[in-house]
Structure formats: structure tokens, C-alpha cells
Protein backbone atom coordinates (compact mmCIF):
# COMPACT_ATOMS: atom_id res chain seq x y z
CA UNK A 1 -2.10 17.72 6.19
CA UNK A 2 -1.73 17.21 9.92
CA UNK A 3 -1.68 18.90 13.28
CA UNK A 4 1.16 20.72 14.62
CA UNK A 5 4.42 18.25 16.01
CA UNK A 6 3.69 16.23 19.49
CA UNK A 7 7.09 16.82 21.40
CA UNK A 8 7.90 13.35 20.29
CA UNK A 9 7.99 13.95 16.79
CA UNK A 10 10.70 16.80 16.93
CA UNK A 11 13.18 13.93 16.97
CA UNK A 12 16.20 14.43 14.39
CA UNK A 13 14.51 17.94 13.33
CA UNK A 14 14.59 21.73 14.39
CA UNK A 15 11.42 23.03 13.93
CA UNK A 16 9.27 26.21 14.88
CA UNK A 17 6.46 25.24 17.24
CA UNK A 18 3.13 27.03 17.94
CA UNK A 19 4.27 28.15 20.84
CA UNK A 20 2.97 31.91 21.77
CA UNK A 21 6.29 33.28 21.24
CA UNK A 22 6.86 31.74 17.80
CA UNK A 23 4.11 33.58 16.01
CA UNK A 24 4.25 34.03 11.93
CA UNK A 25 6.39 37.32 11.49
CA UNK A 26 7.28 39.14 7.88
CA UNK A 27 10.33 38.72 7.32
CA UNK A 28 12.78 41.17 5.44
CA UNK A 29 14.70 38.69 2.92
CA UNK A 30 12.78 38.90 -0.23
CA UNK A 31 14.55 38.91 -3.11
CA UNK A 32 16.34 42.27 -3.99
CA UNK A 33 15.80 42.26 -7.48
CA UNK A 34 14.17 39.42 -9.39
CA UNK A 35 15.95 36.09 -10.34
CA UNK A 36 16.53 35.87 -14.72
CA UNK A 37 13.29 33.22 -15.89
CA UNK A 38 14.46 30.68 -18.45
CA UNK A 39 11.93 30.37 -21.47
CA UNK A 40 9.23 27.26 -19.76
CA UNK A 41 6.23 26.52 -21.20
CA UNK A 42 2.61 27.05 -20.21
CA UNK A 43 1.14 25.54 -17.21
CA UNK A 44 -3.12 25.31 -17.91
CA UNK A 45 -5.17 25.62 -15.19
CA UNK A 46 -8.03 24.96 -17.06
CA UNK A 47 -6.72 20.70 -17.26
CA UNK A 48 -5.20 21.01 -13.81
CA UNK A 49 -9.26 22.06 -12.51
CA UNK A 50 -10.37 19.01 -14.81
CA UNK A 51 -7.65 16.55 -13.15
CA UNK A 52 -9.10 17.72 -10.07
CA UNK A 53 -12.55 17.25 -11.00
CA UNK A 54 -12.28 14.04 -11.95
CA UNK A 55 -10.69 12.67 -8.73
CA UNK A 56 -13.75 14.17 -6.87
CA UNK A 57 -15.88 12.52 -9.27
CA UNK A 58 -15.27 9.03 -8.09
CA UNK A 59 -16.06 9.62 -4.55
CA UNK A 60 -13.74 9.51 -1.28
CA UNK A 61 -10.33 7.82 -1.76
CA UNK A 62 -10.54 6.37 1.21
CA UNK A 63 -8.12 3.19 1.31
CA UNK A 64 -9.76 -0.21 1.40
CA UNK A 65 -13.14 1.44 -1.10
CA UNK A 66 -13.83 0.91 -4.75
CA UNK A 67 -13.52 4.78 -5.10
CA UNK A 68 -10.16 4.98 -3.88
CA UNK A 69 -8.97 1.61 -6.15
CA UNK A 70 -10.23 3.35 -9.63
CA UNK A 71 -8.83 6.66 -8.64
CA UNK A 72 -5.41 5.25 -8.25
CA UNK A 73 -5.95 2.97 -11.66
CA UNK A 74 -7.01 6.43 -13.23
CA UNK A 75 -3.81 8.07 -12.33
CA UNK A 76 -1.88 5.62 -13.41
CA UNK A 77 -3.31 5.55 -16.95
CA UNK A 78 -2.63 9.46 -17.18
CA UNK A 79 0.96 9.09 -16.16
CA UNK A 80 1.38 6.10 -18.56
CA UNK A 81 -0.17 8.70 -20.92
CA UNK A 82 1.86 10.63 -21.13
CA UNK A 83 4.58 8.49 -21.55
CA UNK A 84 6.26 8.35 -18.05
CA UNK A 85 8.00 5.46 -16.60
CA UNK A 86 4.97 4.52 -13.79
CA UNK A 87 5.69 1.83 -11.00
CA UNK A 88 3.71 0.90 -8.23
CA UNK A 89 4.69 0.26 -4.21
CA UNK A 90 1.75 -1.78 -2.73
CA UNK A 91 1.77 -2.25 1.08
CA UNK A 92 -0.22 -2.66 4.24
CA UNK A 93 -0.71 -1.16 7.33
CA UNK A 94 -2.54 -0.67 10.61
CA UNK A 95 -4.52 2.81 10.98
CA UNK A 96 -4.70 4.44 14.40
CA UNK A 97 -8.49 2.92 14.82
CA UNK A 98 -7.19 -0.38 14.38
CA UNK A 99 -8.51 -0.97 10.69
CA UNK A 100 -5.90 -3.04 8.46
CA UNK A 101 -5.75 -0.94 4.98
CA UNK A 102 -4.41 -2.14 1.23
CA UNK A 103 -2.75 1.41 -0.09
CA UNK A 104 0.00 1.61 -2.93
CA UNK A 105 2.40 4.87 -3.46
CA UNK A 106 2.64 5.97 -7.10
CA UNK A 107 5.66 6.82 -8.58
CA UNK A 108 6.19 8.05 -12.53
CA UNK A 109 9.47 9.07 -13.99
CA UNK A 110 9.90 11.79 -16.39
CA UNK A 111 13.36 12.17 -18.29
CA UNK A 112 14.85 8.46 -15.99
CA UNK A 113 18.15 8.37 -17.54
CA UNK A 114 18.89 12.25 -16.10
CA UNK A 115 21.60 12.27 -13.82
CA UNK A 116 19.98 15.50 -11.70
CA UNK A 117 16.57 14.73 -10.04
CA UNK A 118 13.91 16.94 -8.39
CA UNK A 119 11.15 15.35 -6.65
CA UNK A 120 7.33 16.57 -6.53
CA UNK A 121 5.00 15.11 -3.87
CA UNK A 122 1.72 14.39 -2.85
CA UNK A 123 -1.33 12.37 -1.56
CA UNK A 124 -3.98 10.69 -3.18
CA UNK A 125 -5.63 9.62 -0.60
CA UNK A 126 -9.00 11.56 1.40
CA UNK A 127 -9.47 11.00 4.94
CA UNK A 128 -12.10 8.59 5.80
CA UNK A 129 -14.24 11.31 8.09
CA UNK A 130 -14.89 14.92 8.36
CA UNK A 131 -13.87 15.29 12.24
CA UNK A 132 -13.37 18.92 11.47
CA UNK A 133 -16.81 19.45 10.52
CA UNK A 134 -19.03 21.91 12.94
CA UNK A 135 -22.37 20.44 10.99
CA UNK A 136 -21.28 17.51 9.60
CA UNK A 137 -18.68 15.72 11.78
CA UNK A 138 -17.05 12.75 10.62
CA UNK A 139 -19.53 12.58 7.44
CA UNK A 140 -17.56 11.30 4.10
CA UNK A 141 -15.21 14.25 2.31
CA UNK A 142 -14.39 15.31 -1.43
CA UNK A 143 -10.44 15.84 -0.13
CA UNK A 144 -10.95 18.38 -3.76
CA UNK A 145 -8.08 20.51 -2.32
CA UNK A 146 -6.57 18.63 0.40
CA UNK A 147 -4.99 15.37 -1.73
CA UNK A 148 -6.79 16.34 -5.45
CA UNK A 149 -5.70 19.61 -6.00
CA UNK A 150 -2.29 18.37 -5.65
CA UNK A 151 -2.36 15.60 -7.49
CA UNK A 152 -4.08 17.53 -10.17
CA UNK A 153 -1.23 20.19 -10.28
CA UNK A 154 1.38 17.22 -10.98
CA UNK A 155 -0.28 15.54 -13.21
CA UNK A 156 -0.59 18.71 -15.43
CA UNK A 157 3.33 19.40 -15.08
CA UNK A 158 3.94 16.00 -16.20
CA UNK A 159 1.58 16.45 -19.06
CA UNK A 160 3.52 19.62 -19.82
CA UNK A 161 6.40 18.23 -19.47
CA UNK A 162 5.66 15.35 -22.00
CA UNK A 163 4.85 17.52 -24.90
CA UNK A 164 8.47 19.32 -24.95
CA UNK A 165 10.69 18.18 -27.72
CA UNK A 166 14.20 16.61 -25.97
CA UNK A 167 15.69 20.14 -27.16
CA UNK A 168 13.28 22.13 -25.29
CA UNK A 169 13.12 19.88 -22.07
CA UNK A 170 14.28 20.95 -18.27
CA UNK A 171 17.94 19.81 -17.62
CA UNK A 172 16.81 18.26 -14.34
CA UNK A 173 14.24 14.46 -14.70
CA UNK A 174 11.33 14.77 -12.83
CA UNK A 175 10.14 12.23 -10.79
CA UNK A 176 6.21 12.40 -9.57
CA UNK A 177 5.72 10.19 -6.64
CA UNK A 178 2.14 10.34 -5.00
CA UNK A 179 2.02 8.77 -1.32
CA UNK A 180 -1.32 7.23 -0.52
CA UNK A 181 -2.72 6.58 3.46
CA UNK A 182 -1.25 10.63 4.20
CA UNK A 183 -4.30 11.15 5.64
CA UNK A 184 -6.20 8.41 8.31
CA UNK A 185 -4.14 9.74 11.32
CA UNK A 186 -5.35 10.78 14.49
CA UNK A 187 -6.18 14.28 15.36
CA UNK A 188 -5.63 14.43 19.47
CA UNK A 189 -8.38 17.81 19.29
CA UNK A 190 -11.37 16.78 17.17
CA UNK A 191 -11.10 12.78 18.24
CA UNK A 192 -10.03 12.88 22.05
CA UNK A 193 -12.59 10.46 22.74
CA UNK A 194 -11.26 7.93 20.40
CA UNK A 195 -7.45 5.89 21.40
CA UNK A 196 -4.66 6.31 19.10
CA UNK A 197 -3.39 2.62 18.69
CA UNK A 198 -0.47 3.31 16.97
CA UNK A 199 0.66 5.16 20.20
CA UNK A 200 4.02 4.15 21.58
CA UNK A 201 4.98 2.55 18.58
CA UNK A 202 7.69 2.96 15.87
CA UNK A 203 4.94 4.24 13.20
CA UNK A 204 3.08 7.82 13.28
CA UNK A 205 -0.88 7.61 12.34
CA UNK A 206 -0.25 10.20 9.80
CA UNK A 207 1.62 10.08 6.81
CA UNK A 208 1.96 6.20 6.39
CA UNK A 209 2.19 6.22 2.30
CA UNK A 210 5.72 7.93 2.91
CA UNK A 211 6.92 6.34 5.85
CA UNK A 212 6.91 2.92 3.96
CA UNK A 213 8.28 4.59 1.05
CA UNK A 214 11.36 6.32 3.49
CA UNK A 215 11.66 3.12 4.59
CA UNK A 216 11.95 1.03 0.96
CA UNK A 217 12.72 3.91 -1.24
CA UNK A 218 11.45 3.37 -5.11
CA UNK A 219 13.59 3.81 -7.15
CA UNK A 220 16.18 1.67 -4.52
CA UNK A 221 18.85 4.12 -3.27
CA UNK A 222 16.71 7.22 -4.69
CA UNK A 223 18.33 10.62 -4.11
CA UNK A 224 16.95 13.63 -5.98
CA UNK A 225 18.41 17.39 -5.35
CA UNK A 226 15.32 18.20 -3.72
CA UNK A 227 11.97 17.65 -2.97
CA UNK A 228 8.62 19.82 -3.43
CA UNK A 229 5.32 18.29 -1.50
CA UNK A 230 2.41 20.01 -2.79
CA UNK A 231 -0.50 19.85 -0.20
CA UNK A 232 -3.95 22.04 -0.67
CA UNK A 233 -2.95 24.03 -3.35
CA UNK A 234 -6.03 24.34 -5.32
CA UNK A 235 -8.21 26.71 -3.11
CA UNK A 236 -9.13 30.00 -3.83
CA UNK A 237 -7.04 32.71 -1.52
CA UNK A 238 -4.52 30.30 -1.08
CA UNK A 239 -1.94 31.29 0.90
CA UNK A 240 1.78 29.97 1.14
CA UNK A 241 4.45 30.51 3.57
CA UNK A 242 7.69 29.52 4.66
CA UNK A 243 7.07 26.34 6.82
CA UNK A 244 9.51 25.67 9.61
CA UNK A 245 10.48 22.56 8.61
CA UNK A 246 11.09 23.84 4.93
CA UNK A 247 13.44 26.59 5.74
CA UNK A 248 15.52 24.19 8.55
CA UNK A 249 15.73 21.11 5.90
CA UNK A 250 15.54 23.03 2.42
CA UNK A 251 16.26 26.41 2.44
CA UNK A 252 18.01 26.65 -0.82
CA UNK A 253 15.22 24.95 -2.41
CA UNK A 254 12.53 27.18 -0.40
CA UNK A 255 14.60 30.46 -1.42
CA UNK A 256 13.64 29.08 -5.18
CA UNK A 257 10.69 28.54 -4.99
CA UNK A 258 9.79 31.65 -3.57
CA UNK A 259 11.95 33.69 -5.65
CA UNK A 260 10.60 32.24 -8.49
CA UNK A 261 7.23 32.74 -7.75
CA UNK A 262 8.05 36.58 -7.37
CA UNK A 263 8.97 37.08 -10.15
CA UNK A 264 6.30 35.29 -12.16
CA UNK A 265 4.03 37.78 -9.86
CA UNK A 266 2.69 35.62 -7.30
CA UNK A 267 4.00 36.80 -4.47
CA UNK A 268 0.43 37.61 -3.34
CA UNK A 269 0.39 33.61 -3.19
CA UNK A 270 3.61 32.91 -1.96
CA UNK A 271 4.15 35.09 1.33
CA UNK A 272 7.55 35.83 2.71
CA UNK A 273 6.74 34.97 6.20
CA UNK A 274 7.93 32.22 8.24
CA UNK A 275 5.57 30.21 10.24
CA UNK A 276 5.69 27.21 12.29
CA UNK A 277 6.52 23.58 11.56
CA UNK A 278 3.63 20.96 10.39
CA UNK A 279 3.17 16.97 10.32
CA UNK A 280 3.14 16.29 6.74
CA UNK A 281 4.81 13.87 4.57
CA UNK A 282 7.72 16.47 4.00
CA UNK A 283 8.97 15.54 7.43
CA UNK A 284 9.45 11.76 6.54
CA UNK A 285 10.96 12.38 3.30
CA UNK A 286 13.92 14.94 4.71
CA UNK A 287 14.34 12.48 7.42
CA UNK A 288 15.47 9.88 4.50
CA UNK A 289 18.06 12.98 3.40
CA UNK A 290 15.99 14.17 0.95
CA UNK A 291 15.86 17.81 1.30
CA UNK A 292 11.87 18.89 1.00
CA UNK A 293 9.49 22.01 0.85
CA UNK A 294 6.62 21.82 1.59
CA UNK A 295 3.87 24.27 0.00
CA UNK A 296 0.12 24.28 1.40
CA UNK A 297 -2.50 26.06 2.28
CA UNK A 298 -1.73 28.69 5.65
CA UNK A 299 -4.31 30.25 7.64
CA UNK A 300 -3.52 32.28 10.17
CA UNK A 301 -0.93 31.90 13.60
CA UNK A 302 -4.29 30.70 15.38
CA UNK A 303 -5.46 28.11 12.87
CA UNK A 304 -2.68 26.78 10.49
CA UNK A 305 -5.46 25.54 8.72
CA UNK A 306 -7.99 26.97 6.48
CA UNK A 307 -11.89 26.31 7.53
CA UNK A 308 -12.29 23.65 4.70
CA UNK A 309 -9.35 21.40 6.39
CA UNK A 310 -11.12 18.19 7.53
CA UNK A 311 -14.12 19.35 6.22
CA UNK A 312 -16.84 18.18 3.63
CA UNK A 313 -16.69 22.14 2.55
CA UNK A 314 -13.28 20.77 0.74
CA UNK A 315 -14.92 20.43 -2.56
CA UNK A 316 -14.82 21.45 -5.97
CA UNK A 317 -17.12 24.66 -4.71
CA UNK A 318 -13.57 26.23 -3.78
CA UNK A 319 -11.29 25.18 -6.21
CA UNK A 320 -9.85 28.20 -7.91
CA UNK A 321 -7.59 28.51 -10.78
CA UNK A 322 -6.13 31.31 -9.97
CA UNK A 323 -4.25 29.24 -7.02
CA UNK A 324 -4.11 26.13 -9.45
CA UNK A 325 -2.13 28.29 -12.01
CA UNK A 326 0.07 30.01 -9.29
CA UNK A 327 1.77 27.05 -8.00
CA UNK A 328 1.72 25.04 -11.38
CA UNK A 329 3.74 27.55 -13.26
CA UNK A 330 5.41 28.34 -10.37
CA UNK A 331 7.01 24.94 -10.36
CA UNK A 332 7.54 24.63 -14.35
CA UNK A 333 9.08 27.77 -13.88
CA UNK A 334 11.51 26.61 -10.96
CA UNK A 335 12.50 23.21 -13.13
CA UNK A 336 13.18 25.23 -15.81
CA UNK A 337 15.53 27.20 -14.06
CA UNK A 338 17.58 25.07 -12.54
């Protein structure tokens, strides 16, 4: 989860900036009355907290360590667990310090032969240093909610979504694709002293996982309905608005999402209120014509971010259920309507 867009990266999108006079406002579209649920099973937050858990438990899955190698072997196993068509995208790349990385994007497929697709994103990855830190800057971080909870929450839908009979599954194939280096990119505020080298070139420092995979899509010519990247989602209080870039790329699936999660009763977690645009992998996977939400964890107009973002205080200390089991049933729900 990045900073707000340089001026550079508004290329080929409309987007709400921070700007003073773009501030977060209520807005008065919530649904009028509340959309008909199909039957979808239960999402447990219980295994969703363990999947979490257990990422944290091997350390920082920082590219390049042994930490970040058995976490992406681990999730690999569950998806092949579960029965899902896994396949893996190695690749290489230069970080904005210079340091040449081995990463690999993840990418299961639930239901293949289905004609209709629907995407669900995320990153596996942690970010090497804590540069958000007020005690302990740039010390190692648990990423628990930023990359894990994520993770966690898709792994548990495909888990779900394994155990249904062919008569009782979605009529949309799922398709679970995890980007890895989201998150070594370089934060103009808390590392000013420090030079961007990827400046001036083709590639952004964040988000390199999905611009390779834009840029060779996996499955070749891939084109799902939508998209859904889940980013801190596992914290308690979350909070979850209408991102600029959400609403201008994928409204329709936005409006879903939202409306579903009304009328499961989480509209406590899932605010009607439009605020500004983020850097996130969303951006790179709407530029590819994939239409993509993005759901994760809003502050406030002054910091987008919650406190933990960047922080070691993102650990399993604030992972919540109650969040975990918002947004995971919130999205069986939404498959299961469509």
C-alpha cells in the first residue's frame, strides 16, 4: 500500500488527489433498499486469523530471504490443497535502492473451464524496513495486515470455495492471483534522504509483482469481469471506502461490493464515502483493462493510512476477526451473487 499518485503517475487515469479541496465527503448513494443475497456458504474467520498467523510465523517476506521463499512454498501447498489449478510467474527486478530481487506472482484457479471470471488480489510480500516507524525506523516488520491479512482472506475463500459440491458452486471461476515485490518502493516522505533509482524510468518502485504480471499476463490473454485487490484487511476498526481509482475504473463492481456488504450488515466496515486515489497494485491491473477495486484499510483525509502502515506495530497484536470476517463473507457473498 503506497503513497498518494506523483503527478506522473496520473497518466491514462482520472483520479481524486489529496488536494485540500478533494477531502473524503459522505456521499448520498447508498443503496435504497437492500440487494436479494443468494444462499453462499460460511466464510470462518477463525482459519482466515490462522492463515494469517502462520505467514507471520516465518518472519518478514522480504524478497531475496529464506522467510519470504517458504512463505511462498507454503501458499502454494494450500492452494494445491485445496485442489486449485496453481502456476507460478518467476521474475527479476531492480528495487529503487538498487538491490536486484528473485520474486514470483502466484496464481491458483478455481472452477478454470468457467467462461465468466472474477479476479481477487493481493501481496505476499512485507517491506524490507519499517520507515514509518517513530521508535523503530526502518527495523524488520510482521506485514500481519498489510500483505498477510490479505492473503489470509483468499486463501480461506478458496478453501470455501473447494468444499462446495459442483451443484452448489458460484456461476463465476475464481481466479486467486497474489503479486509479490508490492511493497520495496520508495516513500519520497519517510526516505528523502535516500535516491529513488528507478526515477525517470519506465518502471514505478512500487507495485513491481503486478507490473510484470500487466505486462505478461498469466493465464496469456487473461480477462476476468472484474477485479477485487484486497490490501490491509485484517485490522481491527478497519475501515473501507470508495477509493478514487475504484469508482473511475470499476464502479459497477465497487457499487457490489458495497451493496453487498450492506446488506450482510457491514456497512460499519464498508463506508459510503469517497476518498482519494492511492498507488496500489489496482492501478496496474485496470491499466491492463481489467476493471479493479480496491478495498484497504482508510484512515482519515489527513493520513490515508492507519498508524500501523509501515510499521513493526503491523502484527498479529491487531488482527481482528471481526474485520477478517467482514470482508471474507463479504466477497463469498458478492461471487455468489453474481
Amino acid at each position: 500500500m503506497k503513497l498518494q499518485f506523483p503527478l506522473a503517475a496520473l497518466a491514462g487515469l482520472v483520479l481524486l488527489t489529496g488536494c485540500p479541496d478533494k477531502k473524503a465527503t459522505e456521499t448520498a448513494d447508498a443503496p435504497a433498499a437492500a440487494p436479494a443475497l443468494a444462499k453462499a456458504p460460511v466464510f470462518n474467520a477463525d482459519s482466515a486469523y490462522a492463515y494469517t498467523a502462520r505467514q507471520v510465523a516465518f518472519g518478514p517476506r522480504v524478497p531475496n530471504s529464506k522467510a519470504h521463499a517458504a512463505a511462498g512454498d507454503w501458499i502454494v501447498a494450500q492452494l494445491q490443497r485445496f485442489g486449485l489449478k496453481v502456476q507460478q510467474q518467476p521474475f527479476t527486478a531492480m528495487t529503487f535502492d538498487g538491490t536486484n530481487i528473485r520474486a514470483r506472482n502466484l496464481i491458483a484457479q478455481y472452477q478454470p473451464a468457467a467462461a465468466r471470471r472474477v479476479a481477487i488480489f493481493g501481496h505476499w510480500d512485507t517491506r524490507p524496513f519499517a520507515d514509518n516507524d517513530k521508535v523503530h525506523k526502518n527495523a524488520p516488520m510482521d506485514g500481519a495486515s498489510d500483505g498477510a491479512s490479505a492473503v489470509a482472506v483468499a486463501l480461506e475463500m478458496a478453501r470455501v470455495l473447494a468444499q462446495q459440491p459442483d451443484s452448489l458452486a458460484p456461476n463465476v471461476g475464481v481466479d486467486f492471483i497474489f503479486f509479490d515485490a508490492e511493497d520495496w518502493g520508495y516513500d519520497a516522505t519517510t526516505q528523502a534522504g535516500l535516491k529513488n533509482q528507478l526515477d525517470g524510468s519506465s518502471t514505478d518502485s512500487w507495485c513491481l509483482g503486478s507490473q510484470y504480471w500487466t505486462a505478461h499476463l498469466l493465464p496469456a490473454g487473461y480477462k476476468p469481469e472484474y477485479g477485487v485487490l484486497l490490501d490491509m484487511v485484517g485490522a481491527k476498526g478497519g475501515v473501507f471506502t470508495r477509493e478514487g481509482t475504484s469508482r473511475t475504473n470499476a464502479r459497477a463492481a465497487l457499487d457490489k461490493v458495497w451493496n453487498t456488504a450492506a446488506a450482510l450488515g457491514y456497512a460499519d466496515y464498508f463506508r459510503f464515502e469517497d476518498t482519494p486515489g492511492i498507488t496500489d497494485d489496482h492501478v496496474y491491473t485496470n491499466r491492463a483493462g481489467i476493471p479493479t477495486i480496491d478495498i484497504y484499510h482508510y484512515s482519515s483525509p489527513a493520513d490515508l493510512f492507519p498508524a500501523y502502515h509501515h510499521a513493526t506495530s503491523d502484527n498479529m497484536a491487531i488482527i481482528d476477526r471481526k474485520t477478517l470476517k467482514a470482508v471474507g463473507q463479504t466477497m463469498v457473498q458478492t461471487l455468489y451473487n453474481e
